[in-house]
Structure formats: structure tokens, C-alpha cells
N, C-alpha and C. Protein backbone atom coordinates (compact mmCIF):
# COMPACT_ATOMS: atom_id res chain seq x y z
N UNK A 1 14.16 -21.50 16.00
CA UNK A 1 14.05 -20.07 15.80
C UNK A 1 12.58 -19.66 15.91
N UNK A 2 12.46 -18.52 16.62
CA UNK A 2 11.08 -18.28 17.02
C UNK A 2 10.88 -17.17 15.48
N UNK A 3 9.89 -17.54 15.08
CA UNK A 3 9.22 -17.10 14.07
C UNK A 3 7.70 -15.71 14.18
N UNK A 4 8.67 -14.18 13.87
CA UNK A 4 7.36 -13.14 14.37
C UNK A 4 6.79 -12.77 13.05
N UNK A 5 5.23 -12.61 13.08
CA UNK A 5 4.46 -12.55 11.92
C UNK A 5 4.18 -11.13 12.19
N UNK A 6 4.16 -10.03 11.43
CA UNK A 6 4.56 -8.62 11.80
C UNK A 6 3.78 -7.94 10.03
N UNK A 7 2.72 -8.14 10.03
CA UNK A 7 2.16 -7.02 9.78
C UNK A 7 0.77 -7.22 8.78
N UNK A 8 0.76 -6.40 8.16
CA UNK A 8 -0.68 -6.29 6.61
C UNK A 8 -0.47 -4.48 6.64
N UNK A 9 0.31 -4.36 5.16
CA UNK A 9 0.09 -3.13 4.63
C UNK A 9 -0.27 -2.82 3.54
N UNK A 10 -0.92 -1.56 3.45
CA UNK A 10 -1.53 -1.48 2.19
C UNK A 10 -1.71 -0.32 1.74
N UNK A 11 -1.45 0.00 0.40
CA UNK A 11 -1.25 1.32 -0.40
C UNK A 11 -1.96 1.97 -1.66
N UNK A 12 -3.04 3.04 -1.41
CA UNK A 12 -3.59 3.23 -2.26
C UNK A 12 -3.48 4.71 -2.98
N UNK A 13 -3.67 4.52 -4.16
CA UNK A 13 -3.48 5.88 -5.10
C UNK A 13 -4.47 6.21 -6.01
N UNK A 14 -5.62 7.52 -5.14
CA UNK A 14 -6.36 7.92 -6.36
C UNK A 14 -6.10 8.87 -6.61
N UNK A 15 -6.41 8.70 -8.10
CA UNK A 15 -5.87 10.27 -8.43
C UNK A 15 -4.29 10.77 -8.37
N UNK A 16 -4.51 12.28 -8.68
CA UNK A 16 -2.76 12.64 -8.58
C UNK A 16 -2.44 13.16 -7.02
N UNK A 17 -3.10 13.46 -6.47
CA UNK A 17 -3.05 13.86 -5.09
C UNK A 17 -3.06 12.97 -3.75
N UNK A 18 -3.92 11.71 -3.94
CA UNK A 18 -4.41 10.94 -2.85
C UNK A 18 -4.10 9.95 -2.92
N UNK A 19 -2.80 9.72 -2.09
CA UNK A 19 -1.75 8.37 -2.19
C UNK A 19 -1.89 8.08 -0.61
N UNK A 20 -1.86 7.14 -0.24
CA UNK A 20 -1.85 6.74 0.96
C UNK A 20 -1.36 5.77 1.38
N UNK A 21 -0.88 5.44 2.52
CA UNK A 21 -0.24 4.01 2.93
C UNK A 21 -0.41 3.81 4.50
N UNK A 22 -1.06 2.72 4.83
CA UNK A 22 -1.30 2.28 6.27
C UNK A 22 -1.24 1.07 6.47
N UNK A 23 -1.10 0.54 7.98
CA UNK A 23 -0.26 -0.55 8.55
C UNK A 23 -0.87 -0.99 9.81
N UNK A 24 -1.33 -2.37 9.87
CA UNK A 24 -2.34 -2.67 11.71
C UNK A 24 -0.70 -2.20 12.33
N UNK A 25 -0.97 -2.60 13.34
CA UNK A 25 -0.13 -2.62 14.58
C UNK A 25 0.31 -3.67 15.26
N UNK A 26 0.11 -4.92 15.33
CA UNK A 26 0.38 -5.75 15.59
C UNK A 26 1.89 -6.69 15.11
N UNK A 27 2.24 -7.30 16.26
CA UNK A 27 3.79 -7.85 15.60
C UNK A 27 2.93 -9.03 16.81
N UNK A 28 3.50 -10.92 16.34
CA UNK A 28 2.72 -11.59 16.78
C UNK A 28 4.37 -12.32 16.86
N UNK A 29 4.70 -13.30 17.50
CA UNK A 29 5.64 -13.95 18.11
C UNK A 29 5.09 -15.70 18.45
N UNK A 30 5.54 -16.42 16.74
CA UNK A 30 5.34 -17.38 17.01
C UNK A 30 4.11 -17.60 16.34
N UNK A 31 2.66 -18.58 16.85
CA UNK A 31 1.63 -18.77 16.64
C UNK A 31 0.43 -18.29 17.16
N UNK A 32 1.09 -17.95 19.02
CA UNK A 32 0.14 -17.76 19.57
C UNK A 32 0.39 -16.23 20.74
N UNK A 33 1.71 -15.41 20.41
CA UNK A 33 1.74 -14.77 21.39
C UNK A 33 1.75 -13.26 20.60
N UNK A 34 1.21 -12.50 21.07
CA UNK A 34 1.08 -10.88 20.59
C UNK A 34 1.73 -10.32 21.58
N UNK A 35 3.23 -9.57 20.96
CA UNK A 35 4.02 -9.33 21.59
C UNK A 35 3.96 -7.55 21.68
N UNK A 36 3.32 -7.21 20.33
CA UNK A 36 3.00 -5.28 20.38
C UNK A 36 1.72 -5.38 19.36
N UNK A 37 0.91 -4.43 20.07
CA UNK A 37 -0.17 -4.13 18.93
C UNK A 37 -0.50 -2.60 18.91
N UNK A 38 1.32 -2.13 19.35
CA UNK A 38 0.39 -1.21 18.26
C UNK A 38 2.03 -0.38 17.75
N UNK A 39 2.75 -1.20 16.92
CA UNK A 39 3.67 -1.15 16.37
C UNK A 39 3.28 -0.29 14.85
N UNK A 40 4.57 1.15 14.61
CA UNK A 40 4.08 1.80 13.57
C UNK A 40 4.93 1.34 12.33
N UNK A 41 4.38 1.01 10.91
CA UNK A 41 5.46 0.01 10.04
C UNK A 41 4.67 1.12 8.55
N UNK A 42 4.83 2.84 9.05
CA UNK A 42 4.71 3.48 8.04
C UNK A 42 4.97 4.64 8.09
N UNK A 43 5.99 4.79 7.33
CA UNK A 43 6.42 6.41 7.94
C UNK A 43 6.55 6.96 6.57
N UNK A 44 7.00 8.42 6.55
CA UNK A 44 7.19 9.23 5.68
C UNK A 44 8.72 9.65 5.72
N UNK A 45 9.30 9.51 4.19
CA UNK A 45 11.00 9.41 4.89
C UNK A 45 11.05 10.91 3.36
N UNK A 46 12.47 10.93 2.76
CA UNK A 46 13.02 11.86 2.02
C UNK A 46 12.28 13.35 2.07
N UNK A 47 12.39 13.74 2.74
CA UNK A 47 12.02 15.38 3.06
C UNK A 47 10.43 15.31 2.73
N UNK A 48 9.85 14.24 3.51
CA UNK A 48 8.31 14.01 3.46
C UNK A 48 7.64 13.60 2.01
N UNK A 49 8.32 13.29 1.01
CA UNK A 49 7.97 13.39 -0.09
C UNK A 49 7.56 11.45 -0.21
N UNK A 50 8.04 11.24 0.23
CA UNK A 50 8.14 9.45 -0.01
C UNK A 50 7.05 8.65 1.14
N UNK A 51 6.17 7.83 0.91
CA UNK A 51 5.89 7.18 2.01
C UNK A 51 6.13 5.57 1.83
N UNK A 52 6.61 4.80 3.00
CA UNK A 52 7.29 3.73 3.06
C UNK A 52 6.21 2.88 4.14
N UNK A 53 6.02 1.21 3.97
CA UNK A 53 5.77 0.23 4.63
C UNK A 53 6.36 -1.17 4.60
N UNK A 54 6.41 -1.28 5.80
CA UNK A 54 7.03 -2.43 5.58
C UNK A 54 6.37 -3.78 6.67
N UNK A 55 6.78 -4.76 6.03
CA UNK A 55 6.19 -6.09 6.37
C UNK A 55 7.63 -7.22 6.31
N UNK A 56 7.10 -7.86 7.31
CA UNK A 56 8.27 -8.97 7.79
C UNK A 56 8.98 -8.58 8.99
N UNK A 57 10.63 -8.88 9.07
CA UNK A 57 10.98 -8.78 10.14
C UNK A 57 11.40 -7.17 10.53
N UNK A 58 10.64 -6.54 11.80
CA UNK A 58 10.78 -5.34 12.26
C UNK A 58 12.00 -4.59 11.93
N UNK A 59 13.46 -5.40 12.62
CA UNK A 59 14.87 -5.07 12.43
C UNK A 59 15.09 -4.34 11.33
N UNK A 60 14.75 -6.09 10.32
CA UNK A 60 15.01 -5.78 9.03
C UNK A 60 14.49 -4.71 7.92
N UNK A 61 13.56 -4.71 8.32
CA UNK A 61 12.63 -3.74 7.84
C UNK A 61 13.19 -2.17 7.65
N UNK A 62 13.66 -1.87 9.11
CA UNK A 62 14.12 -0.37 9.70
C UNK A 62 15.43 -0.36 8.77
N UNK A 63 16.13 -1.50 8.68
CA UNK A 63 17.12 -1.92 8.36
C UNK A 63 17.06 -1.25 7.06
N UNK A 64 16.53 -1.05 6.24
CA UNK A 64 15.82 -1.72 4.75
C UNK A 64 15.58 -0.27 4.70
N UNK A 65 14.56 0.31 5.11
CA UNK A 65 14.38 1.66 5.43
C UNK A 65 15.42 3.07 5.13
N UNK A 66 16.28 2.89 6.61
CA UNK A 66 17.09 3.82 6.38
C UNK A 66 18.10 3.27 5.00
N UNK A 67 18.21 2.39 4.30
CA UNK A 67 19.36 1.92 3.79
C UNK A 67 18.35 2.78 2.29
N UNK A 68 16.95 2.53 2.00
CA UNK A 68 16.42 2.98 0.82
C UNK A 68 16.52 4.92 1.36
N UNK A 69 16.09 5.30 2.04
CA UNK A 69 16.57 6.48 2.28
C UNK A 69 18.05 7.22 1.57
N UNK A 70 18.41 6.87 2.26
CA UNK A 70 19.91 6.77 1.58
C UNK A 70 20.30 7.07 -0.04
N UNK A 71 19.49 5.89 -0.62
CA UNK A 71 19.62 5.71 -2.07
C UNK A 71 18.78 6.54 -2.29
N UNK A 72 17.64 7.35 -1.98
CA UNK A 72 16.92 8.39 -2.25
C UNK A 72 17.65 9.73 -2.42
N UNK A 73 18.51 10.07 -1.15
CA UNK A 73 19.63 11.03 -1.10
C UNK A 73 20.74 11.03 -2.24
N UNK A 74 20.89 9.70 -2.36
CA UNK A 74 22.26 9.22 -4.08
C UNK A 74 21.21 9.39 -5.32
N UNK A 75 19.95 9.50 -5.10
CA UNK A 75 19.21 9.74 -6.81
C UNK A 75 18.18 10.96 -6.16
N UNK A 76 18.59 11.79 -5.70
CA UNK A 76 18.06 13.40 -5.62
C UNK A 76 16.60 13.30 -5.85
N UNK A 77 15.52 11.60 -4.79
CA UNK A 77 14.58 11.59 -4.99
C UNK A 77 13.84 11.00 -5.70
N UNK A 78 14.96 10.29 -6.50
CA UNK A 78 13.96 9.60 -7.87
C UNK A 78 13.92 8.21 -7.29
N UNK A 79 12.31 8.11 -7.25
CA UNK A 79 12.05 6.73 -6.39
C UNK A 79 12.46 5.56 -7.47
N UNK A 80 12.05 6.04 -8.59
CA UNK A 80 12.25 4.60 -9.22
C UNK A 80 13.64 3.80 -9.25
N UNK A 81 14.68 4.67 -9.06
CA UNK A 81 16.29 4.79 -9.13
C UNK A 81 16.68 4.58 -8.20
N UNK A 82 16.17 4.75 -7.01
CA UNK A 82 16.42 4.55 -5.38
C UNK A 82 16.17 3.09 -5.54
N UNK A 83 14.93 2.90 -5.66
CA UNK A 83 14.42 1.01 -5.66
C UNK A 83 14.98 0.40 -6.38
N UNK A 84 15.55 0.69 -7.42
CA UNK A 84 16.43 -0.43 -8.21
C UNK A 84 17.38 -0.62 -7.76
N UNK A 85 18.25 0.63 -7.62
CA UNK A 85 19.42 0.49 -6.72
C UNK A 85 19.36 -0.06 -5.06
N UNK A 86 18.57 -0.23 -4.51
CA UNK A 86 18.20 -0.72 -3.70
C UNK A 86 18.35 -2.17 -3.37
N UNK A 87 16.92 -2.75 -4.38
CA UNK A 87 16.73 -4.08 -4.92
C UNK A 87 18.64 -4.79 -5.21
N UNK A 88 19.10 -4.07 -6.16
CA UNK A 88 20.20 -4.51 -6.67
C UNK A 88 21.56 -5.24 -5.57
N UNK A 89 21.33 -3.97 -4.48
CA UNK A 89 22.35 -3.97 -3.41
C UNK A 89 21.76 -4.72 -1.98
N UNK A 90 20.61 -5.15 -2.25
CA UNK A 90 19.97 -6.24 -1.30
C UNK A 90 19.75 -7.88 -2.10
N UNK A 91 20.11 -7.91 -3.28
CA UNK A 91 20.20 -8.71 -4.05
C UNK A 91 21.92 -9.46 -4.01
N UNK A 92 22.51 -8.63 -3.94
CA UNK A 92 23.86 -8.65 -4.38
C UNK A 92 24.93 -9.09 -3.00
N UNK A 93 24.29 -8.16 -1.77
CA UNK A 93 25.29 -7.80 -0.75
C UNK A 93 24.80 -9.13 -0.08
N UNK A 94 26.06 -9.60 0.29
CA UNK A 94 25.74 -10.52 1.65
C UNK A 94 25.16 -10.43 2.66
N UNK A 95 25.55 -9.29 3.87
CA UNK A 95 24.87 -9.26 4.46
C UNK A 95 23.33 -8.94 4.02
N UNK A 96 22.87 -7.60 3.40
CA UNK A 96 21.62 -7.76 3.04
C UNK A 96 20.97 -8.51 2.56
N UNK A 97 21.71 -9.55 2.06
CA UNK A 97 20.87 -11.25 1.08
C UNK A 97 20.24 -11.53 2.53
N UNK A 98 20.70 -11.50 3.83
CA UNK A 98 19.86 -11.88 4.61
C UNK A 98 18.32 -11.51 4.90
N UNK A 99 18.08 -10.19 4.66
CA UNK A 99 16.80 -9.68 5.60
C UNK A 99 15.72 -9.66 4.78
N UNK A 100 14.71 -9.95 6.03
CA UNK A 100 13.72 -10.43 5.60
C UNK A 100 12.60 -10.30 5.97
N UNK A 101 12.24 -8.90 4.59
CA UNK A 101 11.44 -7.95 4.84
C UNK A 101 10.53 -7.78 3.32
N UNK A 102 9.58 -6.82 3.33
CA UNK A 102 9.45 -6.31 1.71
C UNK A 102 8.70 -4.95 2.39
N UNK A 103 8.91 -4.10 0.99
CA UNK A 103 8.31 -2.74 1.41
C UNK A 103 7.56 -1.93 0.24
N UNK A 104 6.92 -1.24 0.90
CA UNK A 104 6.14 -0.56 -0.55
C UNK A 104 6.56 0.99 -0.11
N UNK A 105 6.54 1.40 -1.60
CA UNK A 105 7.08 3.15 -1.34
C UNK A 105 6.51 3.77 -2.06
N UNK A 106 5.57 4.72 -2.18
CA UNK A 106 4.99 5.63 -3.21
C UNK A 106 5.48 6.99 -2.48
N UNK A 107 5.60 7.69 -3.93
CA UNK A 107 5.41 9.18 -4.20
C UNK A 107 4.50 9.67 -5.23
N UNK A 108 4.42 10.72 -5.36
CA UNK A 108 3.12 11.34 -6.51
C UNK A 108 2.65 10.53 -7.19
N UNK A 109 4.34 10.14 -8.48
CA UNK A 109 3.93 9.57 -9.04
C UNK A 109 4.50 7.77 -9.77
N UNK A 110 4.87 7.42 -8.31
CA UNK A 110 4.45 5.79 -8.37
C UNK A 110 4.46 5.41 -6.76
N UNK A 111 4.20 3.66 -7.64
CA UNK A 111 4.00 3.16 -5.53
C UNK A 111 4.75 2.07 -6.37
N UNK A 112 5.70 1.35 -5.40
CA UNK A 112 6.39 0.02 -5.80
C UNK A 112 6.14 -0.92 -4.41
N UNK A 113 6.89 -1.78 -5.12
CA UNK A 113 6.83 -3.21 -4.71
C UNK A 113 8.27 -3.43 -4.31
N UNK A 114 9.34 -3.07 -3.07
CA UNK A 114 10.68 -4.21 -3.25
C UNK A 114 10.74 -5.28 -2.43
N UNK A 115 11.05 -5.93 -3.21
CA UNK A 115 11.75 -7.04 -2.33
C UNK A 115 13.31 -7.54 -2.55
N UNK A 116 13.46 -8.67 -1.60
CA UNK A 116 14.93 -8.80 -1.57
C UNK A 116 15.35 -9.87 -2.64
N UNK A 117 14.32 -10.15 -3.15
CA UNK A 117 14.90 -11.14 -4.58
C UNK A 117 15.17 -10.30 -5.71
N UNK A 118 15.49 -8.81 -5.75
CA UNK A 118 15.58 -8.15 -6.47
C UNK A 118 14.51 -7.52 -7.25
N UNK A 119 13.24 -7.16 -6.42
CA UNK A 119 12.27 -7.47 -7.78
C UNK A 119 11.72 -6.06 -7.32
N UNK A 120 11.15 -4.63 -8.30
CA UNK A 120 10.99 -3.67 -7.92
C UNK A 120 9.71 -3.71 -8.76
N UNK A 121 8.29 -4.02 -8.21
CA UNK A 121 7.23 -4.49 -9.49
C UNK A 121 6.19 -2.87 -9.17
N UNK A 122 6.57 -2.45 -10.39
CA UNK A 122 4.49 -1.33 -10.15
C UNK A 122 3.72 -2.11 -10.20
N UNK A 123 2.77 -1.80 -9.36
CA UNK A 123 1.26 -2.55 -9.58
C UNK A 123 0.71 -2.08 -10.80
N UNK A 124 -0.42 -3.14 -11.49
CA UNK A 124 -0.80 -2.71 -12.58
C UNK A 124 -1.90 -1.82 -12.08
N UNK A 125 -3.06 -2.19 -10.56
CA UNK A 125 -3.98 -1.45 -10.39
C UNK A 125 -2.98 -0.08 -9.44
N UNK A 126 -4.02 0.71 -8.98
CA UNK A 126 -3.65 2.03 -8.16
C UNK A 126 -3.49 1.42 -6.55
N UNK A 127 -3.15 0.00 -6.25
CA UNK A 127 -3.56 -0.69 -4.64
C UNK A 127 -2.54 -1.52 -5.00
N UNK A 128 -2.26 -1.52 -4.06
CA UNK A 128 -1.21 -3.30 -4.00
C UNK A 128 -1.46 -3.48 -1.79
N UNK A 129 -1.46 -4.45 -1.21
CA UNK A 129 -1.32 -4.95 -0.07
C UNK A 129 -0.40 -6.39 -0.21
N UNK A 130 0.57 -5.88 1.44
CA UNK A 130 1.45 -7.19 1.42
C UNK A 130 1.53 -7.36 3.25
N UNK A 131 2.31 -8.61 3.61
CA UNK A 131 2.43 -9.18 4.81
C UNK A 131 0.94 -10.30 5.21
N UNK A 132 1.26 -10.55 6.59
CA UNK A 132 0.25 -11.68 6.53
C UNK A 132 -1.32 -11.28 6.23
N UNK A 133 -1.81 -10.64 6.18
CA UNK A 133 -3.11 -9.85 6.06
C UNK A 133 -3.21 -9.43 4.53
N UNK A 134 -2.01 -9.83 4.12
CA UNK A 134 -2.30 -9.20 2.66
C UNK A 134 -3.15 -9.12 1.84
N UNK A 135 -3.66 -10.66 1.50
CA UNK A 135 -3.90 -11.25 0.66
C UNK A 135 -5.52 -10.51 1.12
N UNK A 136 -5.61 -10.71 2.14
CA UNK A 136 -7.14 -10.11 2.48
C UNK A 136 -6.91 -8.48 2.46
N UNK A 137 -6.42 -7.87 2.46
CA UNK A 137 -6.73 -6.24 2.71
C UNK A 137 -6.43 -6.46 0.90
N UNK A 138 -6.14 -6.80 0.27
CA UNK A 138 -5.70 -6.68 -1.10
C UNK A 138 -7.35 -7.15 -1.76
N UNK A 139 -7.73 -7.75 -1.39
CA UNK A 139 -9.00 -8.07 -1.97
C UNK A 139 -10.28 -6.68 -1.41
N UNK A 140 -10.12 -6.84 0.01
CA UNK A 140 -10.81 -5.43 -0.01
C UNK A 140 -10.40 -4.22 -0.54
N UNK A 141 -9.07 -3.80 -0.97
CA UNK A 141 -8.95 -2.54 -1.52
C UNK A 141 -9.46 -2.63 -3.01
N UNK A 142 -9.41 -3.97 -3.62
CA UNK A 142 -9.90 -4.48 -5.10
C UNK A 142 -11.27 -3.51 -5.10
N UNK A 143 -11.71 -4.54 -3.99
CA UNK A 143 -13.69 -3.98 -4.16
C UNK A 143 -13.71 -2.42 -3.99
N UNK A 144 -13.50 -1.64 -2.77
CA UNK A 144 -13.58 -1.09 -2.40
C UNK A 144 -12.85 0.44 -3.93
N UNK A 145 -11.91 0.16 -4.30
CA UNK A 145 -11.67 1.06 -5.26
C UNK A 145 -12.26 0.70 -6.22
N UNK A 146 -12.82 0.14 -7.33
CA UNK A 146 -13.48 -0.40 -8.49
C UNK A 146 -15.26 -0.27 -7.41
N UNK A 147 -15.72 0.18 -6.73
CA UNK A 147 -17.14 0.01 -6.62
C UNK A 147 -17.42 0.98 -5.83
N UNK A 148 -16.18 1.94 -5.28
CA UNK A 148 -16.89 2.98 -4.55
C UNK A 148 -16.00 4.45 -4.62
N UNK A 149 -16.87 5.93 -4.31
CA UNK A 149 -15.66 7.02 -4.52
C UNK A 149 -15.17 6.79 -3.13
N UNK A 150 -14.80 6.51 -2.08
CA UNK A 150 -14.22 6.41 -1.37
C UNK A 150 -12.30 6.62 -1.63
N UNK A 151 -11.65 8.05 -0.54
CA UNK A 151 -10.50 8.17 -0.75
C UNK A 151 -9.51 7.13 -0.80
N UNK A 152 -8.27 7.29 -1.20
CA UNK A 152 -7.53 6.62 -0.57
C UNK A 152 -7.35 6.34 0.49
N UNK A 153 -7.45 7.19 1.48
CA UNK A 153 -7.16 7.07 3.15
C UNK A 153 -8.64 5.91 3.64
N UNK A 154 -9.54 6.59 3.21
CA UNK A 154 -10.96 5.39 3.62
C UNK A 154 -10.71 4.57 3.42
N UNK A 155 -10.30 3.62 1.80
CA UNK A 155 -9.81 2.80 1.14
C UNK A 155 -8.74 2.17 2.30
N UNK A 156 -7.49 2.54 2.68
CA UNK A 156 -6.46 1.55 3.59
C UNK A 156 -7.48 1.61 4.62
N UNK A 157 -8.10 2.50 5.17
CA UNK A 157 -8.36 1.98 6.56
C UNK A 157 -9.74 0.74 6.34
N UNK A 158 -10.45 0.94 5.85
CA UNK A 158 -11.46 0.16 5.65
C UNK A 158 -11.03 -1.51 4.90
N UNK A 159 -9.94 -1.51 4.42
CA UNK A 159 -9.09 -2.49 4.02
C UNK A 159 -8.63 -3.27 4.81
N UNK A 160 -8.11 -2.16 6.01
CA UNK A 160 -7.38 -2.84 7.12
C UNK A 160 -8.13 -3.62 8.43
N UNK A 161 -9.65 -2.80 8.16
CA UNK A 161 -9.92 -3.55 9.04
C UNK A 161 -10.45 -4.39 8.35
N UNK A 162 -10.76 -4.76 7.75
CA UNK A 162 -11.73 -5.80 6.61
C UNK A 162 -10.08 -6.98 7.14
N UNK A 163 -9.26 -7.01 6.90
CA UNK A 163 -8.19 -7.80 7.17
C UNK A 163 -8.28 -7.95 8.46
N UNK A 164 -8.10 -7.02 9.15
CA UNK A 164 -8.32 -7.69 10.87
C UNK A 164 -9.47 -8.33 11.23
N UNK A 165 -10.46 -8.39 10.96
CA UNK A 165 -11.64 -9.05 11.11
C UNK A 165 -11.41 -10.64 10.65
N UNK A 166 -10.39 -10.83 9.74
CA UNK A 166 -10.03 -12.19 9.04
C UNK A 166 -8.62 -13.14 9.90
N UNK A 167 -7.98 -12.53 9.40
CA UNK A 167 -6.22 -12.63 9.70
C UNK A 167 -6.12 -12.63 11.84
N UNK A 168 -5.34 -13.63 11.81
CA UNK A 168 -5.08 -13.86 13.53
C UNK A 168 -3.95 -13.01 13.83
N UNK A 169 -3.16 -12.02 12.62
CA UNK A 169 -1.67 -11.79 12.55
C UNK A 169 -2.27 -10.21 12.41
N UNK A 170 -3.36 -9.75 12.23
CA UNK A 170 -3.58 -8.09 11.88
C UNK A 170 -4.88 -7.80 13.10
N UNK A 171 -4.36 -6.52 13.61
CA UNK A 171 -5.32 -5.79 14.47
C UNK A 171 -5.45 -4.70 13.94
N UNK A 172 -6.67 -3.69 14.38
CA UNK A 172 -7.38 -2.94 14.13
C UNK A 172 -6.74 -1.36 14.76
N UNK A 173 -5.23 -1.42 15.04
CA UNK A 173 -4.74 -0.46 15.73
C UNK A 173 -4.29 0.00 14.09
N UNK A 174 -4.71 0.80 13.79
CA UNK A 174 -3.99 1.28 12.42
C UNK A 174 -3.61 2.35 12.35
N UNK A 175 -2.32 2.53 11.43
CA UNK A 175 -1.45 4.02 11.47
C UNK A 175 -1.44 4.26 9.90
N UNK A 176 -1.67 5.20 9.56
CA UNK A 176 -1.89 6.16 8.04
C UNK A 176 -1.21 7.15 7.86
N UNK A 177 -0.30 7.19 6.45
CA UNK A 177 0.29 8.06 6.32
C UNK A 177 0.46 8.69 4.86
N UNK A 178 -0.06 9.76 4.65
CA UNK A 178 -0.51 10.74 3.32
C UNK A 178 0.41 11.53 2.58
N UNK A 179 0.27 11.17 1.91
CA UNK A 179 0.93 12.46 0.60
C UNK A 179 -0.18 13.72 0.47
């Protein structure tokens, strides 16, 4: 099975106004082949109010997407209620036990963490970053919010590339998307 490494996203929240979430572009195929770079893995879903990223497999992801949408429409918006119920029914359902993805979703006022082991975590700081670049755009959003006023939006992008400069799996094609 050919194995695609598909992304580094990352989500920051200052303040009550300046939430942000952005995503390289790159989807990599395997070890050595870059198959799109400039793939968008951040959109704005529930009547613009929600912003969503996702990391892992593309399909699954979209998959994952419209399915949390959905549960947004069954809880009239309430993110936290959407993601549990979410988590629960990607936890539970067979087919969804398959996919294999994770996503972050903020509105005003939160940003989460799901994944398919059921787990719907707030970050304790105002940043969380995930996918292969993570671990590095997560350390630059560390510094970068704790040492500078820099927005949220500066914050992902300057994150992101701080990760592409590292990571063989993240490019510098980046897409941002605001509350």
C-alpha cells in the first residue's frame, strides 16, 4: 500500500476575535514523490462560522468533514456537541473506524482536537499544530505567541513556513482561513 503524507496544520487564537487556521499545500506519495503542492486542507464550513483542517488521508479527511458538518446542522452549531458526537460515531461506526485522518475546528469560542480514537482534546495553550510538520509548526507557534504581538494569521503563516523550511512533507504554498 502506497503510503501519502498530506499535510502540517495549524491553529491559532488570540484574543476573542483572531482565530485562524492554515495548511502548506503539499500531499507527498510515498517517500519520495510530490504528487500536489498546492492542495487546500482548510476551509470554512457551518454558515462560515466554523473553521476546519485536516491532516492525513485527503478522502478521508473530506470524508470527515462533510460528516462533522452535518453534526453541526444536528447541534444548531454547537461545536463542542458536533465533535463529540462526531468523535463518538467515528469511534463506534465501522465503516468510519476506518479513516484516517484528524482535524482541528475552531469557532469564537473554542478550537479542538478530533480524532478517530474518539478523543475531542482543547488545547491547554491558544495553538495546537498537527500532521507531518506538526511537531515543528507547533514549536514555532509556541515561540512565536509567548514572545511576540504578532496576529494569529502572522502566527500560522510564519509557523508554516518555519515547518517547511524543516519537514520534506510541508511546502510553503499556504492557505489561511479567518474568523
Amino acid at each position: 500500500m502506497i503510503e501519502f503524507h498530506a499535510t502540517t496544520i495549524v491553529a491559532v487564537k488570540r484574543g476573542e476575535n483572531d482565530i485562524c487556521i492554515g495548511g502548506d499545500g503539499q500531499v507527498t506519495m510515498g517517500e519520495k514523490t510530490i504528487m500536489k503542492s498546492k492542495a487546500k486542507k482548510v476551509r470554512k464550513i457551518y454558515k462560515n462560522s466554523v473553521i476546519t483542517g485536516f491532516a492525513g488521508s485527503v478522502s478521508d479527511a473530506f470524508a470527515l468533514t462533510e460528516k462533522f458538518e452535518k453534526k453541526l446542522d444536528e447541534h444548531s452549531g454547537n461545536l463542542k456537541k458536533a465533535a463529540v458526537s462526531l468523535a463518538q460515531n467515528w469511534r463506534s461506526d465501522k465503516a468510519m473506524r476506518n479513516l484516517e485522518a484528524l482535524m482541528i475546528a475552531a469557532d469564537k469560542e473554542s478550537m479542538l482536537l478530533i480524532s478517530g480514537n474518539g478523543e475531542v482534546i482543547e488545547p491547554d495553550q491558544n495553538f495546537i499544530a498537527i500532521g507531518s510538520g506538526g511537531n515543528y509548526a507547533y514549536a514555532a507557534a509556541s515561540a512565536l505567541f509567548n514572545n511576540t504581538q504578532m496576529s494569529a494569521e502572522e502566527i500560522v503563516r510564519e509557523s508554516l513556513r518555519i515547518a517547511a523550511s524543516i519537514c520534506v512533507y510541508t511546502n510553503d504554498n499556504i492557505s489561511v482561513e479567518k474568523l
